[in-house]
PDB file of N, CA and C in Angstrom:
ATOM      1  N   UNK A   1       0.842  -1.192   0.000  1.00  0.00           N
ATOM      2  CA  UNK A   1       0.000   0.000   0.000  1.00  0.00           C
ATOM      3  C   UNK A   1       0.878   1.242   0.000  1.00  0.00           C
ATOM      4  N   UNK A   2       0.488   2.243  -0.962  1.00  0.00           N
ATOM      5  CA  UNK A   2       1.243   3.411  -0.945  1.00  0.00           C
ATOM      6  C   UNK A   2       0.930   4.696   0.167  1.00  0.00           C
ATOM      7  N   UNK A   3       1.026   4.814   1.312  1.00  0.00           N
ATOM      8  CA  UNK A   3       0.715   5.446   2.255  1.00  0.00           C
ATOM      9  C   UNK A   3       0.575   6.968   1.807  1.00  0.00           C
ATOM     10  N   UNK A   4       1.410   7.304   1.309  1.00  0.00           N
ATOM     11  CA  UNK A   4       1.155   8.308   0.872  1.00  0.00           C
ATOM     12  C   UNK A   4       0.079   9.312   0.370  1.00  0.00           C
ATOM     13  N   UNK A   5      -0.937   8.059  -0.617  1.00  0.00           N
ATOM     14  CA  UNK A   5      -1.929   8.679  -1.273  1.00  0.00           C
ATOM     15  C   UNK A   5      -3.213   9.119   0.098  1.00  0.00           C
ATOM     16  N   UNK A   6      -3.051   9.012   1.398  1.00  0.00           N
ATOM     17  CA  UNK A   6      -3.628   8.847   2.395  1.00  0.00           C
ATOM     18  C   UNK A   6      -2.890  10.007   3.723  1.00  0.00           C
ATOM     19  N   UNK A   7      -1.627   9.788   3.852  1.00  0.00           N
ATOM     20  CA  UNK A   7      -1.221  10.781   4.889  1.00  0.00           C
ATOM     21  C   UNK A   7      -0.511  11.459   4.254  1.00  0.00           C
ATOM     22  N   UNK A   8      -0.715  12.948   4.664  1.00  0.00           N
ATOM     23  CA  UNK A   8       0.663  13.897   4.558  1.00  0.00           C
ATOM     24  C   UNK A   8       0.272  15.087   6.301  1.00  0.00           C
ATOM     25  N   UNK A   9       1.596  15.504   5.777  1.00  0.00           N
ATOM     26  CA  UNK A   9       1.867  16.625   6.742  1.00  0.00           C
ATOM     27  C   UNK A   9       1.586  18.446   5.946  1.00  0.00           C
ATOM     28  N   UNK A  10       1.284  18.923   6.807  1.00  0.00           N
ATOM     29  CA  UNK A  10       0.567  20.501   6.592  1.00  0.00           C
ATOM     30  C   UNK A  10       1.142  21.491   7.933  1.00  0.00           C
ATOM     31  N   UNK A  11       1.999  22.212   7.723  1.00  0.00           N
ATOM     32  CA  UNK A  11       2.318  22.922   8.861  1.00  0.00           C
ATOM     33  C   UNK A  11       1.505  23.467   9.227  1.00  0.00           C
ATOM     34  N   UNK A  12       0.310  23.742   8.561  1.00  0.00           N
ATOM     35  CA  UNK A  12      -0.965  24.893   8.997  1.00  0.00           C
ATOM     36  C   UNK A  12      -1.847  23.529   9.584  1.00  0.00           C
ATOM     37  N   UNK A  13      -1.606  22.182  10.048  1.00  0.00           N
ATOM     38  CA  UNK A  13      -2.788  21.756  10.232  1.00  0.00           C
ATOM     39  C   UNK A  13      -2.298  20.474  11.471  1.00  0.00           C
ATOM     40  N   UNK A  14      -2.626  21.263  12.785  1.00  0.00           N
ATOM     41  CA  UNK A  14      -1.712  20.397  14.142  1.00  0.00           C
ATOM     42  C   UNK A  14      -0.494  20.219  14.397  1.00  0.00           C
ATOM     43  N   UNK A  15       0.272  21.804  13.628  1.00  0.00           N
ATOM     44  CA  UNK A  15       1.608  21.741  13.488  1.00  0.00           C
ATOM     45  C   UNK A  15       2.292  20.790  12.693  1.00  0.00           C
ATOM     46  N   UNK A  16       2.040  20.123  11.752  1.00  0.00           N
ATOM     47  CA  UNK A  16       2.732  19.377  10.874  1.00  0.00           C
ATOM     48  C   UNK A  16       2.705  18.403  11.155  1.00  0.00           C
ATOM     49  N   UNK A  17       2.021  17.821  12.197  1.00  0.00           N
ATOM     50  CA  UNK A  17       1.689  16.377  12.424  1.00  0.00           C
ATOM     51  C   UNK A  17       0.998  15.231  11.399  1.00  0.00           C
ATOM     52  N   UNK A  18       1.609  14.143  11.202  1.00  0.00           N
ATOM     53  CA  UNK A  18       1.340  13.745  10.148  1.00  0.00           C
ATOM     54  C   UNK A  18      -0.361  12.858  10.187  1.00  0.00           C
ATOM     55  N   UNK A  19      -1.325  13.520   9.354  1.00  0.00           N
ATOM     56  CA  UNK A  19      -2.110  13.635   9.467  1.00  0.00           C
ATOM     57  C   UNK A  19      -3.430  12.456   8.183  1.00  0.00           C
ATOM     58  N   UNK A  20      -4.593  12.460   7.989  1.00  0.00           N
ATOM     59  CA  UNK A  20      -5.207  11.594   7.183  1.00  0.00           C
ATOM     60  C   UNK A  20      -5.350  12.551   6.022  1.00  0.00           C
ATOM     61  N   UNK A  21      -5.191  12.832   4.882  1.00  0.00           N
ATOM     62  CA  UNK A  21      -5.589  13.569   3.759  1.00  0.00           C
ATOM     63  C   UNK A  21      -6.764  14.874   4.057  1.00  0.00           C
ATOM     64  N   UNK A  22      -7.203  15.253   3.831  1.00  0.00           N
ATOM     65  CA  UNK A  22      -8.872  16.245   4.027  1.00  0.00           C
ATOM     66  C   UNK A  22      -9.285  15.888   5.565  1.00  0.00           C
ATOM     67  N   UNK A  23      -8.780  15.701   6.308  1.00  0.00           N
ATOM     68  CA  UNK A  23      -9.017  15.581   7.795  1.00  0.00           C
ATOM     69  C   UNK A  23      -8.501  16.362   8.942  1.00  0.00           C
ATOM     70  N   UNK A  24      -8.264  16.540   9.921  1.00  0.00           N
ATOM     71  CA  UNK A  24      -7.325  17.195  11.122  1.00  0.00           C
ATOM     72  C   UNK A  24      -7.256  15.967  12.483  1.00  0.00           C
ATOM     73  N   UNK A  25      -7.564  14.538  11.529  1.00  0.00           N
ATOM     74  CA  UNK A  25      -7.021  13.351  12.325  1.00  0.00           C
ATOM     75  C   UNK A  25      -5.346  12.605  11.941  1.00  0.00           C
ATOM     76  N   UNK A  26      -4.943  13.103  13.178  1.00  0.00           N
ATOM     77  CA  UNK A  26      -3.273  12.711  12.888  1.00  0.00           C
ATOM     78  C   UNK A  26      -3.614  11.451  13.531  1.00  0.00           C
ATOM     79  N   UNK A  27      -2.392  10.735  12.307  1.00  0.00           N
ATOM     80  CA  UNK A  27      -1.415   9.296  12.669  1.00  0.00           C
ATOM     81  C   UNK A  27      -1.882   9.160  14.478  1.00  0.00           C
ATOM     82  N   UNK A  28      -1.049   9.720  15.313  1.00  0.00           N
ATOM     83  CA  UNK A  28      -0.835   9.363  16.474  1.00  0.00           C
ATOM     84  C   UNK A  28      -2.346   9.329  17.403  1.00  0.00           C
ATOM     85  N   UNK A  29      -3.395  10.366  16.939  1.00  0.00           N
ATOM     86  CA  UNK A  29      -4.456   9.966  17.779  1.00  0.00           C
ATOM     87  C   UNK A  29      -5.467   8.528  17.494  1.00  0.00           C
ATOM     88  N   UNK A  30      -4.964   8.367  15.861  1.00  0.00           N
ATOM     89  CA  UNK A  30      -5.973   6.913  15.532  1.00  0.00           C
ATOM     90  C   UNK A  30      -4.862   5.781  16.370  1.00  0.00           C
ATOM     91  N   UNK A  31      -3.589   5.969  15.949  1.00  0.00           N
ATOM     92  CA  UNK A  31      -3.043   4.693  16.873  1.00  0.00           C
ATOM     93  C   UNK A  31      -3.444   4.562  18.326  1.00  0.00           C
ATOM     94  N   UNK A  32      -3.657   5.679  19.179  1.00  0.00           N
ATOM     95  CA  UNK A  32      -4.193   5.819  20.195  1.00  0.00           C
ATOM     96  C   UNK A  32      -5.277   4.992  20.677  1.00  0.00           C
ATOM     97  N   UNK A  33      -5.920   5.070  19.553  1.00  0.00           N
ATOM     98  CA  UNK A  33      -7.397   4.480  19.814  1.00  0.00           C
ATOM     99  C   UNK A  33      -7.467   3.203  19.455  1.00  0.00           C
ATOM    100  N   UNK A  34      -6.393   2.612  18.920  1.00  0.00           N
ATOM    101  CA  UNK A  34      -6.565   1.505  18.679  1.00  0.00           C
ATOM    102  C   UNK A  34      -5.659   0.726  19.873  1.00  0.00           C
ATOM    103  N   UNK A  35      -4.778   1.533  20.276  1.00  0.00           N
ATOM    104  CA  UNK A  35      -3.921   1.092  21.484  1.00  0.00           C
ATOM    105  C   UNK A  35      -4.927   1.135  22.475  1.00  0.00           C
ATOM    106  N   UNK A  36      -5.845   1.722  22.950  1.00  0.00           N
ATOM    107  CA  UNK A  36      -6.522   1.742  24.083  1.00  0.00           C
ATOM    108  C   UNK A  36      -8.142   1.154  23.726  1.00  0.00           C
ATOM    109  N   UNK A  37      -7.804   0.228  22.373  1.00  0.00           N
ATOM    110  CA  UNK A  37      -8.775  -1.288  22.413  1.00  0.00           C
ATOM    111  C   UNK A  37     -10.227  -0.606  21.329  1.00  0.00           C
ATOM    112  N   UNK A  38     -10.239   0.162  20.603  1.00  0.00           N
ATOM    113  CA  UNK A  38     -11.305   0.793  20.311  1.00  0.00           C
ATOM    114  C   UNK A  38     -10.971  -0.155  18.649  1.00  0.00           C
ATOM    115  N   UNK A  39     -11.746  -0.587  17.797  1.00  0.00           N
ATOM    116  CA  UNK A  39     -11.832  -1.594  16.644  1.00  0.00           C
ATOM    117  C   UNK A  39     -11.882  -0.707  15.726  1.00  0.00           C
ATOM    118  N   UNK A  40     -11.558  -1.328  14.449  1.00  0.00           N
ATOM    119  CA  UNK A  40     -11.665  -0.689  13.096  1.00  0.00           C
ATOM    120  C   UNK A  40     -13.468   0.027  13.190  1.00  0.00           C
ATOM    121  N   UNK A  41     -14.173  -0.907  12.945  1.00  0.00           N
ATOM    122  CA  UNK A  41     -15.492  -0.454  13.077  1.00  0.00           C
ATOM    123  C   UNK A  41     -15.719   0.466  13.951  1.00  0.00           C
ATOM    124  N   UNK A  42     -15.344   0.957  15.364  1.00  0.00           N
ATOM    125  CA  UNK A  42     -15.708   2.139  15.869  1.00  0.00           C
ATOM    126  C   UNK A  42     -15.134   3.096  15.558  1.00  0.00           C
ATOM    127  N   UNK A  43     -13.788   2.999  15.220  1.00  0.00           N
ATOM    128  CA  UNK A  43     -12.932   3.833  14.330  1.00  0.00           C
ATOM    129  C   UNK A  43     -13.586   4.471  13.683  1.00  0.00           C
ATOM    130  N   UNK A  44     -14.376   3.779  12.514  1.00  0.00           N
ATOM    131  CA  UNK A  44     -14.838   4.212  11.220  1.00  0.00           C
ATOM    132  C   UNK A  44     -16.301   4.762  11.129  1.00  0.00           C
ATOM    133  N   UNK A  45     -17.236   4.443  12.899  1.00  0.00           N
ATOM    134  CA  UNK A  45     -18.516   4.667  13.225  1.00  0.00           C
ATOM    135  C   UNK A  45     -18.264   6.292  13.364  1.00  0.00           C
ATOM    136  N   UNK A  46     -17.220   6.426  14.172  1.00  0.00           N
ATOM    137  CA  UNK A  46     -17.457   7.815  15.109  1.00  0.00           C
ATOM    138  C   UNK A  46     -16.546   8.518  14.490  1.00  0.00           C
ATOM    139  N   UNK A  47     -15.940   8.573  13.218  1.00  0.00           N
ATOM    140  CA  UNK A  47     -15.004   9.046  12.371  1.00  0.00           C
ATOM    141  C   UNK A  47     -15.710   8.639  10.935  1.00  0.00           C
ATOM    142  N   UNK A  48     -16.407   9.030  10.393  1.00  0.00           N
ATOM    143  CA  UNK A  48     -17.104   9.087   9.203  1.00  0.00           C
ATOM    144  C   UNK A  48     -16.472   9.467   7.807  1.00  0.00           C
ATOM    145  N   UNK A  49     -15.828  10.021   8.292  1.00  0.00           N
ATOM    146  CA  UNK A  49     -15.248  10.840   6.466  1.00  0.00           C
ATOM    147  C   UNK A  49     -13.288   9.689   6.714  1.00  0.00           C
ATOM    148  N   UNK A  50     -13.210   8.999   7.568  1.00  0.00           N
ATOM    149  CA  UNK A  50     -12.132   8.012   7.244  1.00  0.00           C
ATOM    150  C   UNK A  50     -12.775   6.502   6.496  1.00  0.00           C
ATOM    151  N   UNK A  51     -11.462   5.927   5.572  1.00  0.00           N
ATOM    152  CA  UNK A  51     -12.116   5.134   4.918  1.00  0.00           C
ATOM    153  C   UNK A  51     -11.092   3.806   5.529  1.00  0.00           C
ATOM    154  N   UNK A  52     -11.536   2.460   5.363  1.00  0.00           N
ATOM    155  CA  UNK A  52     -10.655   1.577   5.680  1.00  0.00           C
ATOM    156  C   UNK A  52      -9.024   1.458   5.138  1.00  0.00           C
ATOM    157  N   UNK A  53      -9.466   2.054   3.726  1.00  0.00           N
ATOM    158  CA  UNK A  53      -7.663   2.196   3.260  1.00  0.00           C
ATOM    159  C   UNK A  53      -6.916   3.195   4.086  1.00  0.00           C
ATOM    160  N   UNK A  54      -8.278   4.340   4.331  1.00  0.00           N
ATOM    161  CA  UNK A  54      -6.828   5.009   5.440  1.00  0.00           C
ATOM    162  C   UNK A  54      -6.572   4.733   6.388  1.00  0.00           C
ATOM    163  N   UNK A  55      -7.284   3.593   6.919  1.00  0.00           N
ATOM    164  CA  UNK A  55      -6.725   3.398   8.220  1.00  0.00           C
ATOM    165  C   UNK A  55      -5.787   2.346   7.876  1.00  0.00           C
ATOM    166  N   UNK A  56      -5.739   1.551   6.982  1.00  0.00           N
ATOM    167  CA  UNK A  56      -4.889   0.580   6.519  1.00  0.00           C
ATOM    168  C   UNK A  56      -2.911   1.570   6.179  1.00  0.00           C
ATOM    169  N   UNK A  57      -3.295   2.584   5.627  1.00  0.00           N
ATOM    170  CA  UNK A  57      -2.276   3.562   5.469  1.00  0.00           C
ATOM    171  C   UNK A  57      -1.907   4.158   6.630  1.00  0.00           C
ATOM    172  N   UNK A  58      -2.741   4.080   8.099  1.00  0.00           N
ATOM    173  CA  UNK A  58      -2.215   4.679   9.172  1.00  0.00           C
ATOM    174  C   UNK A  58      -1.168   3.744   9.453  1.00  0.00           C
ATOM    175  N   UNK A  59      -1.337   2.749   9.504  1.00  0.00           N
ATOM    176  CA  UNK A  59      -0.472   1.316   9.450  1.00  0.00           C
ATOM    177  C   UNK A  59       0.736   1.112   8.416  1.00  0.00           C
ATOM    178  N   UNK A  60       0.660   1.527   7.298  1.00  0.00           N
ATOM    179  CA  UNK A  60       1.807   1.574   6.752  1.00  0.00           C
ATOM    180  C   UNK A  60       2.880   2.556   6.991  1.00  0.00           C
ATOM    181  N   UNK A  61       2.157   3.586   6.799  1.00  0.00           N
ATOM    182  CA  UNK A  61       3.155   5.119   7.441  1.00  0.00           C
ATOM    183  C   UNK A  61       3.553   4.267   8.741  1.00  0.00           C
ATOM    184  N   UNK A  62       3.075   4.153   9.593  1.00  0.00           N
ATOM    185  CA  UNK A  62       4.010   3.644  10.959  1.00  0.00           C
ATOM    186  C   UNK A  62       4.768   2.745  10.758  1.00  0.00           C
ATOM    187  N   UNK A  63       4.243   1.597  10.109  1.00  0.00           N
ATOM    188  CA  UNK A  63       5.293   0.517  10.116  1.00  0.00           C
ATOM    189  C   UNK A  63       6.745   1.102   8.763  1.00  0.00           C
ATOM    190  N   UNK A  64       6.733   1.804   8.458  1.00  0.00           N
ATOM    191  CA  UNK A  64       7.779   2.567   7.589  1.00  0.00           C
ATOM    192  C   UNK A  64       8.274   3.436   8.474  1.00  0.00           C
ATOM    193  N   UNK A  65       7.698   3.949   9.199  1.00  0.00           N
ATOM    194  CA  UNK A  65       8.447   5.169  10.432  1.00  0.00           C
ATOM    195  C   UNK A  65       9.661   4.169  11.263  1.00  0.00           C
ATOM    196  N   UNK A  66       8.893   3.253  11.536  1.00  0.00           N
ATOM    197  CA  UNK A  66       9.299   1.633  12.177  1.00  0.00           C
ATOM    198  C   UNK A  66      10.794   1.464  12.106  1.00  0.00           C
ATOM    199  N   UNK A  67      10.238   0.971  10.265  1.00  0.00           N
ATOM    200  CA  UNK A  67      11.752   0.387   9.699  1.00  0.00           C
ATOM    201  C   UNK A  67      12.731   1.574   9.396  1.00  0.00           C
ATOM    202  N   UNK A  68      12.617   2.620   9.329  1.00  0.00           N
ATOM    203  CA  UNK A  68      13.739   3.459   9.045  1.00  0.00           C
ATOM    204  C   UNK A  68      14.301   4.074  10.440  1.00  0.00           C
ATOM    205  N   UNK A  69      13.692   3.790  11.612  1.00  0.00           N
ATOM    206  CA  UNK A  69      14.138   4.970  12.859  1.00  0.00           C
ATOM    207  C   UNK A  69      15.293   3.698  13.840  1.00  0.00           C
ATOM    208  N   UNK A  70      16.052   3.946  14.548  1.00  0.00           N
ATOM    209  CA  UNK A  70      16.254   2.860  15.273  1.00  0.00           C
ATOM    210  C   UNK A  70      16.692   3.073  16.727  1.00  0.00           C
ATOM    211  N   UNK A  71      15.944   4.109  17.273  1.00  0.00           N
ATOM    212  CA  UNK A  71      15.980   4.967  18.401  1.00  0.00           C
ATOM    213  C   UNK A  71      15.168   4.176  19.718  1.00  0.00           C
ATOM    214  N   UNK A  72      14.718   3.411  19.300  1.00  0.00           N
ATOM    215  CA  UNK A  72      14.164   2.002  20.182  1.00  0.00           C
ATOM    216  C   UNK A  72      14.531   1.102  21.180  1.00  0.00           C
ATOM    217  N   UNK A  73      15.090   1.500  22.337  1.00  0.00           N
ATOM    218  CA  UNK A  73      15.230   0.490  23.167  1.00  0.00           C
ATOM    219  C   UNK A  73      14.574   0.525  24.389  1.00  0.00           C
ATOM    220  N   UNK A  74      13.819  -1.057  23.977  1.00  0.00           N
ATOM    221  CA  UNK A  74      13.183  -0.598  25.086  1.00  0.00           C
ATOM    222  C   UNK A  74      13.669  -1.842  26.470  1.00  0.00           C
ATOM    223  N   UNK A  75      13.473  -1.336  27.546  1.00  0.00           N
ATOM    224  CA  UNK A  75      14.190  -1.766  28.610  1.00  0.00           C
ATOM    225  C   UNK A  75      13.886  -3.523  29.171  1.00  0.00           C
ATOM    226  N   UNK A  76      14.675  -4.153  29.104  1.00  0.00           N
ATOM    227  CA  UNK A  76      14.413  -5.754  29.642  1.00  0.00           C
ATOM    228  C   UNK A  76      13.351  -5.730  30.868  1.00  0.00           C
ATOM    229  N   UNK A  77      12.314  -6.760  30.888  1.00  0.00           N
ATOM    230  CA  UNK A  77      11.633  -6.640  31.714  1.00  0.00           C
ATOM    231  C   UNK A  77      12.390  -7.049  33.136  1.00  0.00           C
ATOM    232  N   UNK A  78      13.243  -7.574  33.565  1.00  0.00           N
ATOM    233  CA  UNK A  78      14.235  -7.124  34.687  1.00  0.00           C
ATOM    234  C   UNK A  78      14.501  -6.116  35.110  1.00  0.00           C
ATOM    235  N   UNK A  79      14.839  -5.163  34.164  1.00  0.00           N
ATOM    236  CA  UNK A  79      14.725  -3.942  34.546  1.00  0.00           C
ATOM    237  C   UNK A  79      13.525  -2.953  34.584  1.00  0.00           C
ATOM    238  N   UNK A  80      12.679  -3.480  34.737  1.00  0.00           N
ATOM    239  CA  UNK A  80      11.387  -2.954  34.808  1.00  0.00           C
ATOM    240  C   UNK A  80      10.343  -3.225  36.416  1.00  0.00           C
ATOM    241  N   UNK A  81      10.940  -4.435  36.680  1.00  0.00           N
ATOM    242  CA  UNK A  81      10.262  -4.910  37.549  1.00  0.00           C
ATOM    243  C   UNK A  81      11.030  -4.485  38.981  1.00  0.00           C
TER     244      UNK A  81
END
């Protein structure tokens, strides 16, 4: 999937946060919602003008943010506990 045709960034629109096309829903608040258990279908109930490809493209943009960053460590659960 070409993510692109789905997210870009707009300095005039949440500070350049990378965002859904014709929307002012950024990347980071849909992952949100899916991190804190909320489904494609409510996603797409209470967010109307998103379509399944873009949420499929919220997913690619990240998993490409993913593979290119490598600023990631996250701490052994030994050291956590």
């Amino acid at each position: 999937m070409d993510w692109r045709q789905y997210i870009h960034s707009d300095p005039k629109i949440l500070l350049g946060k990378p965002t859904v096309k014709g929307t002012r829903i950024s990347v980071e608040f849909l992952l949100g919602l899916f991190a804190a258990g909320w489904t494609e279908q409510q996603v797409l109930e209470n967010y109307p003008t998103l379509t399944p490809e873009a949420l499929r493209a919220v997913f690619a943009f990240t998993a490409e943010c993913m593979r290119e960053e490598s600023f990631y460590m996250l701490p052994l659960l030994s050291e956590t506990a």
